[in-house]
C-alpha atoms as a PDB file:
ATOM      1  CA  UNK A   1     146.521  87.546 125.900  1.00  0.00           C
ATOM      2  CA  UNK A   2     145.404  83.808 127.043  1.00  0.00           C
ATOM      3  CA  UNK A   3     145.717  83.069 123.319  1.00  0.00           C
ATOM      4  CA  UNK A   4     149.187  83.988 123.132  1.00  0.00           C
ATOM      5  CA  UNK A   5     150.237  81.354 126.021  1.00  0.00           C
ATOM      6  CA  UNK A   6     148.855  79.067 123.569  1.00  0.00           C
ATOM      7  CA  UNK A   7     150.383  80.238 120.617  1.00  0.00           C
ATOM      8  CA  UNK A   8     153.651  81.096 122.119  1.00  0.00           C
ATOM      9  CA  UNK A   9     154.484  79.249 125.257  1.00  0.00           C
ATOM     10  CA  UNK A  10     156.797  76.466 125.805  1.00  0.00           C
ATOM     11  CA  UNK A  11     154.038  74.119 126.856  1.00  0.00           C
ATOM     12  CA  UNK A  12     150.120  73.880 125.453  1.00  0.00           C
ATOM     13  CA  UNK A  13     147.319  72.144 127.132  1.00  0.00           C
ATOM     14  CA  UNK A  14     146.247  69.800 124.336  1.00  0.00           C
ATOM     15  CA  UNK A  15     144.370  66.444 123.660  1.00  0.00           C
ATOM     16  CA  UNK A  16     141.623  64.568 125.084  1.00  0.00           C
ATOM     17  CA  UNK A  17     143.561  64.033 128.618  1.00  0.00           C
ATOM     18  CA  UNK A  18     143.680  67.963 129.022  1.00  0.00           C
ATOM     19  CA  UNK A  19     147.499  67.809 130.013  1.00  0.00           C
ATOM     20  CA  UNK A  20     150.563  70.191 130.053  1.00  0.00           C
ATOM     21  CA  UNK A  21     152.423  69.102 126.450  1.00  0.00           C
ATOM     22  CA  UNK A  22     155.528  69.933 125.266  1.00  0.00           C
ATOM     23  CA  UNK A  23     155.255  73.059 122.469  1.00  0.00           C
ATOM     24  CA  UNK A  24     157.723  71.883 119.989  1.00  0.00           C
ATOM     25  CA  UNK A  25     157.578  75.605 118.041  1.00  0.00           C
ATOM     26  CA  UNK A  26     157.330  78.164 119.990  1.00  0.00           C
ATOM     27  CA  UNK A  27     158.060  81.438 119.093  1.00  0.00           C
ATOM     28  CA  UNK A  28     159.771  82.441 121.873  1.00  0.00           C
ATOM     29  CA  UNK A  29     162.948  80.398 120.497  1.00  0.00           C
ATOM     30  CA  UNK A  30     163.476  81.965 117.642  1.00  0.00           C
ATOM     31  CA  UNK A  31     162.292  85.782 118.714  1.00  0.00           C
ATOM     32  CA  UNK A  32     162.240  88.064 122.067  1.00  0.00           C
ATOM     33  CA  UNK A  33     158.404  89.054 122.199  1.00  0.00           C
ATOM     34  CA  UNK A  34     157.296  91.981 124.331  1.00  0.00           C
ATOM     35  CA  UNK A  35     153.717  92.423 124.696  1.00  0.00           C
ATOM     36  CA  UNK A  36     151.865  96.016 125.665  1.00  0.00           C
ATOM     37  CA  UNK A  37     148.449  95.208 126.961  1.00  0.00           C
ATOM     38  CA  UNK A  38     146.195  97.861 127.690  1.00  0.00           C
ATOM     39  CA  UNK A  39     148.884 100.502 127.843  1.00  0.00           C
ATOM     40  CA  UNK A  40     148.249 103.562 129.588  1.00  0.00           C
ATOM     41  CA  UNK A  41     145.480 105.645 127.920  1.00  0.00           C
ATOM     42  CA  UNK A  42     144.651 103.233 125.035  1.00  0.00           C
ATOM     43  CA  UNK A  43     141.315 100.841 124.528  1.00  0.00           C
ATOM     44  CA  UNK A  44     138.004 103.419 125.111  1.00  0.00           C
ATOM     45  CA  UNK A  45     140.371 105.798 126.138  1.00  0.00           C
ATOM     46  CA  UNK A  46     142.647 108.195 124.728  1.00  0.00           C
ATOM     47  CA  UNK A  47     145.922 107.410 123.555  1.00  0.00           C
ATOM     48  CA  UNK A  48     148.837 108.469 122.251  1.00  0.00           C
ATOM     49  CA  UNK A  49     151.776 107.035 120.160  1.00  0.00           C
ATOM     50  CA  UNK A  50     154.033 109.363 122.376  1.00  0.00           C
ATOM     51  CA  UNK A  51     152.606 106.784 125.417  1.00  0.00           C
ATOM     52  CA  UNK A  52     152.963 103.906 123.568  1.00  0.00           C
ATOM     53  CA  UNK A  53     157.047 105.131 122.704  1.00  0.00           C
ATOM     54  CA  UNK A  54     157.465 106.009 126.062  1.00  0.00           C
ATOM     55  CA  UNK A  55     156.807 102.698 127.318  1.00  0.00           C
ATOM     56  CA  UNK A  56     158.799 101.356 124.497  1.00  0.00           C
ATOM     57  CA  UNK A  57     161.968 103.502 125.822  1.00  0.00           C
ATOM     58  CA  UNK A  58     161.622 102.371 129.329  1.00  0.00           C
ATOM     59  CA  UNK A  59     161.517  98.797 128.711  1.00  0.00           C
ATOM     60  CA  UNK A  60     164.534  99.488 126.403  1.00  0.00           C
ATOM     61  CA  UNK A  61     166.121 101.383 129.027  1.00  0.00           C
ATOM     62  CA  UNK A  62     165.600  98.713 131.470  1.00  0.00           C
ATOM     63  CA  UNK A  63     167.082  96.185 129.200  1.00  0.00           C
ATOM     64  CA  UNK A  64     169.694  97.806 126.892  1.00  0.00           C
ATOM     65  CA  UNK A  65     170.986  94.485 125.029  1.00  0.00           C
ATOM     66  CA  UNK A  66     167.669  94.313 123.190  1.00  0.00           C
ATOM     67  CA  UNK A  67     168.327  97.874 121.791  1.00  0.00           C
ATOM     68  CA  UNK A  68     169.984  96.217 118.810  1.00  0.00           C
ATOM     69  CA  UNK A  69     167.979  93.457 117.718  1.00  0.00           C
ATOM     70  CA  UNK A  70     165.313  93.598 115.200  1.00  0.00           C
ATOM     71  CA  UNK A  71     162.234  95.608 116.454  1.00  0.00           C
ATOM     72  CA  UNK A  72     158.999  94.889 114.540  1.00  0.00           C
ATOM     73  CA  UNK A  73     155.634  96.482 115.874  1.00  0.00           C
ATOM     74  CA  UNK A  74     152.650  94.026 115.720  1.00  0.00           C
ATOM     75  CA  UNK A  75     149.200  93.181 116.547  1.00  0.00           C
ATOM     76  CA  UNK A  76     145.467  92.503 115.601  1.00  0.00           C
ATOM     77  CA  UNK A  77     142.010  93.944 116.103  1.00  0.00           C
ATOM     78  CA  UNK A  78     142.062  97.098 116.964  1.00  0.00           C
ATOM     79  CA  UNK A  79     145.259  97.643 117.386  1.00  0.00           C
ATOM     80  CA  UNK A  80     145.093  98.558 113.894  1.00  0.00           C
ATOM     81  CA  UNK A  81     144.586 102.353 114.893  1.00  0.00           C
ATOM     82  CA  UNK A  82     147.769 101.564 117.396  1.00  0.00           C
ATOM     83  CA  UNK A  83     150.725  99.820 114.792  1.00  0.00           C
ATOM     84  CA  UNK A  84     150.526 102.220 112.000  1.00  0.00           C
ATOM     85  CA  UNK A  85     150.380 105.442 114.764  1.00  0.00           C
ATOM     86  CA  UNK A  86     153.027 104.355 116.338  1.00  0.00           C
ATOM     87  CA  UNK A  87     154.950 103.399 113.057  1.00  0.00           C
ATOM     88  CA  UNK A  88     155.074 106.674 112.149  1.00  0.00           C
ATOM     89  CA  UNK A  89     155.679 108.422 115.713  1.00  0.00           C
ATOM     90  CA  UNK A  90     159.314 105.768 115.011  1.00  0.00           C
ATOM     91  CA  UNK A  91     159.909 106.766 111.411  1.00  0.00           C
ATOM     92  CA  UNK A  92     159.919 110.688 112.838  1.00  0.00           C
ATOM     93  CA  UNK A  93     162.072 109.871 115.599  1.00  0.00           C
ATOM     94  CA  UNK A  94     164.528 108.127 113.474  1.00  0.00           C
ATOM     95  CA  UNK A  95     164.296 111.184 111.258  1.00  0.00           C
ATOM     96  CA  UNK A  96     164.697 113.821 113.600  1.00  0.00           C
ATOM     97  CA  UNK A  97     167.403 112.500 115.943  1.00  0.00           C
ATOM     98  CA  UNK A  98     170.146 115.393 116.818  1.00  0.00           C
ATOM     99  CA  UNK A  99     172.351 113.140 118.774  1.00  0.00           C
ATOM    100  CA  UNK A 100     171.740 115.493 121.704  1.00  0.00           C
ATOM    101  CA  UNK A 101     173.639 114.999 125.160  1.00  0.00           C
ATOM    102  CA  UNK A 102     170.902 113.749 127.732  1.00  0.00           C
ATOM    103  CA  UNK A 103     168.406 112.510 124.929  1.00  0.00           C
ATOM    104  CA  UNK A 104     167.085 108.896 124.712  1.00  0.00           C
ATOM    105  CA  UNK A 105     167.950 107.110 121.456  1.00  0.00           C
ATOM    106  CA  UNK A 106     165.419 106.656 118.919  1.00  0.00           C
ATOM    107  CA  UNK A 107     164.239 103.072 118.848  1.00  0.00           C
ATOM    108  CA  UNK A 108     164.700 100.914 116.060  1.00  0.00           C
ATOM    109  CA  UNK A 109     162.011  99.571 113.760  1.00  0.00           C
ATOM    110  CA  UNK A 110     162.235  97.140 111.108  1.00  0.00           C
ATOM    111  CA  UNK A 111     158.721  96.530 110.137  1.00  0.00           C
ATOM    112  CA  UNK A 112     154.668  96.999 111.195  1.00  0.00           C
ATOM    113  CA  UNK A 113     152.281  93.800 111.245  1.00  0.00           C
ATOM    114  CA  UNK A 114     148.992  94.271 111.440  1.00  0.00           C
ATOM    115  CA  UNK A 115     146.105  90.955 111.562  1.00  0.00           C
ATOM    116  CA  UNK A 116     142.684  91.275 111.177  1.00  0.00           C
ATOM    117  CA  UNK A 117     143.026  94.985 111.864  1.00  0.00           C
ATOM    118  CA  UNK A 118     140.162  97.347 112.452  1.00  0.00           C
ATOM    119  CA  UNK A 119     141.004 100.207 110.753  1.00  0.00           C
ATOM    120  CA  UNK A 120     138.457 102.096 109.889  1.00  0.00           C
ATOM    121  CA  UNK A 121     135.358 100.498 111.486  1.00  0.00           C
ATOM    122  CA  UNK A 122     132.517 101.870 109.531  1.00  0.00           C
ATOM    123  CA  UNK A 123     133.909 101.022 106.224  1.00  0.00           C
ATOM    124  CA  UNK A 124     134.994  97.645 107.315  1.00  0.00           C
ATOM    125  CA  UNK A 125     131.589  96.655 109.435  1.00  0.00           C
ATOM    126  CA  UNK A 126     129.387  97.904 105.979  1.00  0.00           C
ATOM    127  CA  UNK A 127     131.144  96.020 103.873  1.00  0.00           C
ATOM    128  CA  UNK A 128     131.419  92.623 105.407  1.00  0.00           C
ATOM    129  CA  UNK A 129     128.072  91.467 104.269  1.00  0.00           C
ATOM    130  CA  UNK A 130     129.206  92.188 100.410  1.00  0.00           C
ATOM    131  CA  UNK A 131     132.555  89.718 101.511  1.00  0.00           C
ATOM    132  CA  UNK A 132     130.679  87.041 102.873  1.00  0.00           C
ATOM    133  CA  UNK A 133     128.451  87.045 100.134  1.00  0.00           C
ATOM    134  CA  UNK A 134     131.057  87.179  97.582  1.00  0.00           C
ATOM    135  CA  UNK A 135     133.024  83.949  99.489  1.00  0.00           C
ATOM    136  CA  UNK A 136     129.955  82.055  99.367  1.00  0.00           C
ATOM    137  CA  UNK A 137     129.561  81.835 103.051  1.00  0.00           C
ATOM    138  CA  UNK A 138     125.883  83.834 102.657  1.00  0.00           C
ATOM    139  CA  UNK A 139     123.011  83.556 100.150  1.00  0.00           C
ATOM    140  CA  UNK A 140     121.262  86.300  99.448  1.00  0.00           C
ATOM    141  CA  UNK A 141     118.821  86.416 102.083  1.00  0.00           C
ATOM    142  CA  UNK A 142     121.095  86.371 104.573  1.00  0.00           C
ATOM    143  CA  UNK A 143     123.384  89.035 102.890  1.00  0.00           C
ATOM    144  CA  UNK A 144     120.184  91.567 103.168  1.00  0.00           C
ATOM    145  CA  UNK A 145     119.221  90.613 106.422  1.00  0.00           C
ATOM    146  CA  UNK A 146     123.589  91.388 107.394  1.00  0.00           C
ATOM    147  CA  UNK A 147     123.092  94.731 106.007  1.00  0.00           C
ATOM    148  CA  UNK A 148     119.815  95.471 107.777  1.00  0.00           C
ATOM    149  CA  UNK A 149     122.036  94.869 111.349  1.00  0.00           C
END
Protein backbone atom coordinates (compact mmCIF):
# COMPACT_ATOMS: atom_id res chain seq x y z
CA UNK A 1 0.00 0.00 0.00
CA UNK A 2 3.28 2.36 0.42
CA UNK A 3 3.18 2.39 -3.39
CA UNK A 4 -0.11 3.81 -3.59
CA UNK A 5 0.94 7.03 -1.36
CA UNK A 6 3.23 7.43 -4.15
CA UNK A 7 1.06 6.91 -6.88
CA UNK A 8 -1.89 8.59 -5.43
CA UNK A 9 -1.14 11.12 -2.79
CA UNK A 10 -1.18 14.77 -2.96
CA UNK A 11 2.52 15.04 -2.25
CA UNK A 12 5.61 12.51 -3.44
CA UNK A 13 9.01 12.42 -2.00
CA UNK A 14 11.07 12.98 -5.15
CA UNK A 15 14.55 14.23 -6.39
CA UNK A 16 17.98 14.22 -5.22
CA UNK A 17 17.09 16.52 -1.99
CA UNK A 18 14.60 13.69 -0.80
CA UNK A 19 11.79 16.38 -0.08
CA UNK A 20 7.93 16.49 0.27
CA UNK A 21 6.85 17.76 -3.58
CA UNK A 22 3.81 18.83 -4.75
CA UNK A 23 1.86 15.75 -6.82
CA UNK A 24 0.45 17.69 -9.63
CA UNK A 25 -1.90 14.39 -10.76
CA UNK A 26 -3.13 12.68 -8.32
CA UNK A 27 -5.80 10.47 -8.57
CA UNK A 28 -7.53 11.32 -5.75
CA UNK A 29 -8.86 14.58 -7.69
CA UNK A 30 -10.48 13.16 -10.19
CA UNK A 31 -11.83 9.74 -8.29
CA UNK A 32 -12.92 8.63 -4.55
CA UNK A 33 -10.52 5.52 -3.99
CA UNK A 34 -11.29 3.03 -1.25
CA UNK A 35 -8.74 0.54 -0.59
CA UNK A 36 -9.44 -3.15 1.20
CA UNK A 37 -6.16 -4.40 2.49
CA UNK A 38 -5.98 -7.67 3.88
CA UNK A 39 -9.70 -7.98 4.42
CA UNK A 40 -10.95 -10.35 6.78
CA UNK A 41 -10.22 -13.98 5.74
CA UNK A 42 -8.32 -13.23 2.48
CA UNK A 43 -4.28 -13.59 1.68
CA UNK A 44 -3.24 -17.49 2.97
CA UNK A 45 -6.47 -17.62 4.33
CA UNK A 46 -9.85 -18.30 3.31
CA UNK A 47 -12.02 -15.90 1.81
CA UNK A 48 -15.06 -15.14 0.59
CA UNK A 49 -16.64 -12.63 -1.92
CA UNK A 50 -19.66 -12.56 0.59
CA UNK A 51 -16.70 -10.90 3.12
CA UNK A 52 -15.35 -8.86 0.70
CA UNK A 53 -19.37 -7.42 -0.13
CA UNK A 54 -19.96 -7.16 3.31
CA UNK A 55 -17.29 -4.82 3.89
CA UNK A 56 -18.25 -3.11 0.75
CA UNK A 57 -21.95 -2.51 2.30
CA UNK A 58 -20.68 -1.18 5.51
CA UNK A 59 -18.44 1.34 4.19
CA UNK A 60 -21.42 2.24 1.90
CA UNK A 61 -23.61 2.31 4.76
CA UNK A 62 -21.35 4.49 6.63
CA UNK A 63 -21.13 6.88 3.81
CA UNK A 64 -24.37 6.82 1.73
CA UNK A 65 -23.48 9.78 -0.84
CA UNK A 66 -20.93 7.49 -2.48
CA UNK A 67 -23.77 4.92 -3.16
CA UNK A 68 -24.28 6.63 -6.51
CA UNK A 69 -21.10 7.26 -8.02
CA UNK A 70 -19.32 5.00 -10.30
CA UNK A 71 -18.05 1.81 -8.48
CA UNK A 72 -15.24 -0.03 -10.32
CA UNK A 73 -13.49 -3.07 -8.49
CA UNK A 74 -9.65 -3.09 -8.97
CA UNK A 75 -6.36 -4.44 -8.14
CA UNK A 76 -3.11 -6.43 -8.99
CA UNK A 77 -1.25 -9.57 -8.00
CA UNK A 78 -3.18 -11.76 -6.52
CA UNK A 79 -5.97 -10.11 -6.18
CA UNK A 80 -6.70 -11.59 -9.39
CA UNK A 81 -8.57 -14.59 -7.61
CA UNK A 82 -10.36 -11.52 -5.51
CA UNK A 83 -11.81 -8.87 -8.58
CA UNK A 84 -13.37 -11.36 -10.81
CA UNK A 85 -15.02 -13.35 -7.44
CA UNK A 86 -16.28 -10.57 -6.28
CA UNK A 87 -17.47 -9.29 -9.79
CA UNK A 88 -19.67 -11.88 -10.01
CA UNK A 89 -20.92 -12.13 -6.21
CA UNK A 90 -22.18 -7.99 -7.65
CA UNK A 91 -23.56 -9.09 -10.99
CA UNK A 92 -25.88 -11.77 -8.80
CA UNK A 93 -26.82 -9.28 -6.39
CA UNK A 94 -27.84 -6.84 -8.97
CA UNK A 95 -29.74 -9.74 -10.49
CA UNK A 96 -31.49 -11.03 -7.69
CA UNK A 97 -32.59 -7.89 -5.82
CA UNK A 98 -36.44 -8.20 -4.53
CA UNK A 99 -36.61 -4.74 -3.21
CA UNK A 100 -37.34 -6.33 0.17
CA UNK A 101 -38.23 -4.10 3.33
CA UNK A 102 -35.11 -4.35 5.75
CA UNK A 103 -32.62 -5.51 2.90
CA UNK A 104 -29.37 -3.64 2.02
CA UNK A 105 -29.22 -2.38 -1.57
CA UNK A 106 -27.17 -4.11 -4.00
CA UNK A 107 -24.04 -2.14 -4.73
CA UNK A 108 -23.29 -0.76 -7.93
CA UNK A 109 -20.55 -1.86 -10.29
CA UNK A 110 -19.45 -0.40 -13.40
CA UNK A 111 -16.41 -2.31 -14.27
CA UNK A 112 -13.44 -4.98 -12.90
CA UNK A 113 -9.59 -4.03 -13.37
CA UNK A 114 -7.30 -6.39 -12.89
CA UNK A 115 -2.98 -5.65 -13.29
CA UNK A 116 -0.54 -8.09 -13.40
CA UNK A 117 -3.05 -10.56 -11.99
CA UNK A 118 -2.22 -14.02 -10.77
CA UNK A 119 -4.79 -16.00 -11.89
CA UNK A 120 -4.04 -19.18 -12.20
CA UNK A 121 -0.50 -19.58 -10.79
CA UNK A 122 0.70 -22.77 -12.25
CA UNK A 123 -0.13 -21.91 -15.74
CA UNK A 124 1.20 -18.46 -15.43
CA UNK A 125 4.65 -19.41 -13.36
CA UNK A 126 5.31 -22.41 -16.35
CA UNK A 127 4.92 -20.30 -18.90
CA UNK A 128 6.94 -17.25 -18.11
CA UNK A 129 10.17 -18.68 -19.27
CA UNK A 130 8.52 -19.27 -22.96
CA UNK A 131 7.53 -15.10 -22.58
CA UNK A 132 10.76 -13.97 -21.69
CA UNK A 133 12.27 -15.90 -24.24
CA UNK A 134 9.94 -14.88 -26.85
CA UNK A 135 10.56 -10.83 -25.76
CA UNK A 136 14.12 -11.33 -26.09
CA UNK A 137 14.87 -10.69 -22.52
CA UNK A 138 16.47 -14.57 -22.28
CA UNK A 139 18.68 -16.63 -24.62
CA UNK A 140 18.29 -19.94 -24.64
CA UNK A 141 20.34 -21.03 -21.90
CA UNK A 142 18.80 -19.09 -19.61
CA UNK A 143 15.23 -20.02 -20.84
CA UNK A 144 16.18 -23.87 -19.87
CA UNK A 145 17.80 -23.11 -16.83
CA UNK A 146 13.99 -20.79 -15.97
CA UNK A 147 12.19 -23.91 -16.61
CA UNK A 148 14.44 -26.16 -14.54
CA UNK A 149 13.38 -23.63 -11.30
Amino acid sequence: MIRNLFELDTWRIEGPDLLLHQNTAPWNRVFGLLFLDSPIRSGFSIGTSEDLYAALQGFFNLKPLFRGRPFYVAGESYVGKYVPSLGVYMLNKLDNKTGEEGRALPLRLDGLAIGNGLTHPIVQVQSQASVVYAAGLFDSPEKLRLEIL
